[in-house]
C-alpha atoms as a PDB file:
ATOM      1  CA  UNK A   1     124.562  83.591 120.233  1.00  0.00           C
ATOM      2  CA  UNK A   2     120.732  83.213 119.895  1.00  0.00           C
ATOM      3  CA  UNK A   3     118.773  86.311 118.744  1.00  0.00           C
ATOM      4  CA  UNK A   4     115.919  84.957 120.280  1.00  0.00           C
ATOM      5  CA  UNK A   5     113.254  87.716 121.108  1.00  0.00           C
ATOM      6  CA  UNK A   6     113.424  89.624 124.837  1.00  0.00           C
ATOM      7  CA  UNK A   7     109.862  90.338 125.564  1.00  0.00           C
ATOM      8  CA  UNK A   8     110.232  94.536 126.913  1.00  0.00           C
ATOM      9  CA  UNK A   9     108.017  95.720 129.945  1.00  0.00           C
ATOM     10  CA  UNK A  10     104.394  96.271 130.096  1.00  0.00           C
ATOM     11  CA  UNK A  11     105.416 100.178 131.232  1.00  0.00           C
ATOM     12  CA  UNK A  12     107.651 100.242 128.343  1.00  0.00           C
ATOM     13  CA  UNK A  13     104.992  98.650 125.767  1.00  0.00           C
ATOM     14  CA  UNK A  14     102.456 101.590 127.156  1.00  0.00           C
ATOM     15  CA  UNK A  15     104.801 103.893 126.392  1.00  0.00           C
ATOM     16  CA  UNK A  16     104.855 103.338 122.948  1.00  0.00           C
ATOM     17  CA  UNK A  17     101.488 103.131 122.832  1.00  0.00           C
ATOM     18  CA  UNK A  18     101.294 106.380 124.389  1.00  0.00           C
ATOM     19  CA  UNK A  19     103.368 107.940 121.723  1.00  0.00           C
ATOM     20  CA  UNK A  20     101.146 106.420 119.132  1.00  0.00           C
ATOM     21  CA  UNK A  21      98.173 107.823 120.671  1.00  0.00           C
ATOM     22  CA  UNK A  22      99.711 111.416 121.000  1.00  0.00           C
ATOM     23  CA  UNK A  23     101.157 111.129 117.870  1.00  0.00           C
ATOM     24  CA  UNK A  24     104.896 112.211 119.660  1.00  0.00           C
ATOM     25  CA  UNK A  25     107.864 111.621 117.786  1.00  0.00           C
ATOM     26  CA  UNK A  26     110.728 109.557 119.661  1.00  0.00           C
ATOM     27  CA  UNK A  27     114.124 110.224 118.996  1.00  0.00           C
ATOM     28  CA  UNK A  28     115.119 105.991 119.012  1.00  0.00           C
ATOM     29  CA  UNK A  29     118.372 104.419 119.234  1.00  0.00           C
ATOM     30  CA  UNK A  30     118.237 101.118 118.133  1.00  0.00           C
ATOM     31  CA  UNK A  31     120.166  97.817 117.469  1.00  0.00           C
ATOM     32  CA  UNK A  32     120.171  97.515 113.855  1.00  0.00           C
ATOM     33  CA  UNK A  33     120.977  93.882 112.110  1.00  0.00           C
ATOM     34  CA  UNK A  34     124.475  94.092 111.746  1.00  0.00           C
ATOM     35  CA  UNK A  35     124.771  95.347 115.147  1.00  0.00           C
ATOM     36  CA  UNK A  36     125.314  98.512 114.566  1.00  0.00           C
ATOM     37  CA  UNK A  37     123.791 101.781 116.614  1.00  0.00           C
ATOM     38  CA  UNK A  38     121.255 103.729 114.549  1.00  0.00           C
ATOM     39  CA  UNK A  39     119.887 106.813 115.638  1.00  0.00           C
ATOM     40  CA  UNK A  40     116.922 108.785 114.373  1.00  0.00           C
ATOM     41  CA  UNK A  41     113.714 111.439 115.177  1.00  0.00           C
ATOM     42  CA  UNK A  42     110.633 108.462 114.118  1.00  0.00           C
ATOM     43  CA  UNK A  43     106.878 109.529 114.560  1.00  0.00           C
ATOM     44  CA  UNK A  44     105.445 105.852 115.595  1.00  0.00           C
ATOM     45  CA  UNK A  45     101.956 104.847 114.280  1.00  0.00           C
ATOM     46  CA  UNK A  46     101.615 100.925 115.339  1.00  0.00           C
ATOM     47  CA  UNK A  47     102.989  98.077 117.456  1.00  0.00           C
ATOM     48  CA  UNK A  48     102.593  94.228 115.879  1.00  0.00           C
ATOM     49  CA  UNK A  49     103.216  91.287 116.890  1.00  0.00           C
ATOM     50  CA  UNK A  50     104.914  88.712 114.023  1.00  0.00           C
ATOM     51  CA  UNK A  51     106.381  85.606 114.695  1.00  0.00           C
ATOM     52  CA  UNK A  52     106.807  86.062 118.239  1.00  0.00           C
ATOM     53  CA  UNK A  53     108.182  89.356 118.449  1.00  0.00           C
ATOM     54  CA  UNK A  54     107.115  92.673 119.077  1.00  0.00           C
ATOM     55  CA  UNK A  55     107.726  95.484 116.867  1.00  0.00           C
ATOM     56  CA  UNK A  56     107.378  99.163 116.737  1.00  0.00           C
ATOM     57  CA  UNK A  57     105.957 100.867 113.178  1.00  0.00           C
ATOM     58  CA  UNK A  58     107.186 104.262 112.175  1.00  0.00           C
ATOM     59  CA  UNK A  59     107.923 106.639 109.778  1.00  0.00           C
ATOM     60  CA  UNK A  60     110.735 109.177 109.702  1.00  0.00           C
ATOM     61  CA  UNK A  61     111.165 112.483 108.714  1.00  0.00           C
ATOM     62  CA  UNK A  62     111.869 111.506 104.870  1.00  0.00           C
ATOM     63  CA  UNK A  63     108.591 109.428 104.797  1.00  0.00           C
ATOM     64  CA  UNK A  64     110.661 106.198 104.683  1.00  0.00           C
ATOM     65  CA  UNK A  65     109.130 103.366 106.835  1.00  0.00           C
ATOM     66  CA  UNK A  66     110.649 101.670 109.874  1.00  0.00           C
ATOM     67  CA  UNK A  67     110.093  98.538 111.717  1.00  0.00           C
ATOM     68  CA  UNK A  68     111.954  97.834 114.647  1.00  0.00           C
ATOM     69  CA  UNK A  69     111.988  95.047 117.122  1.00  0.00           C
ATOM     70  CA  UNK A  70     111.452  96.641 120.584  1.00  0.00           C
ATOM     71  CA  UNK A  71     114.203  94.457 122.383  1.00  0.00           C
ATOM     72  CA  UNK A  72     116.620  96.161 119.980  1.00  0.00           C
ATOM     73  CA  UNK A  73     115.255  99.783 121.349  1.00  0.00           C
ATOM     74  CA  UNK A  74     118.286 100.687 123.634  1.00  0.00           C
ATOM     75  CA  UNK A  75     117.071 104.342 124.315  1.00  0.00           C
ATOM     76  CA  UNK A  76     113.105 106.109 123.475  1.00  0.00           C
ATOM     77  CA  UNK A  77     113.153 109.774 124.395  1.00  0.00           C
ATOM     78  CA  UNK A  78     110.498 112.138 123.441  1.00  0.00           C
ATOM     79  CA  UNK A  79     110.829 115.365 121.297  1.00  0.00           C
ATOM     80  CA  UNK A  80     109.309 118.224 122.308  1.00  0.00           C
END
């Protein structure tokens, strides 16, 4: 199985990019590299591009850094 990178949507791209700009916090599920489901409240702050792939920068509550590859972003919901 190839774990070649799934560009996402523009509308889901300007999502993110939305939350960044609002400074929102997303409550992410996510793909992790085992392939296990990981769950957590993130505040984004940047979207790169390395490599090929696109990925989603953010922090969590604890102040610990995350970078995830948006084709392993099952579910983004807001938090109000």
């Amino acid at each position: 199985m190839s774990d070649r990178y799934i560009p996402v949507s523009c509308q889901l791209h300007s999502e993110y990019e939305l939350a960044i700009m609002h400074a929102q916090q997303l409550q992410l599920i996510w793909q992790g590299p085992t392939g296990e489901l990981i769950t957590d409240i993130l505040k984004p702050y940047d979207l790169i591009t390395r490599e090929g792939s696109e990925f989603l920068l953010s922090q969590s509550a604890n102040g610990e850094d995350k970078k995830i590859r948006l084709d392993k972003i099952i579910e983004a919901h807001p938090v109000s």
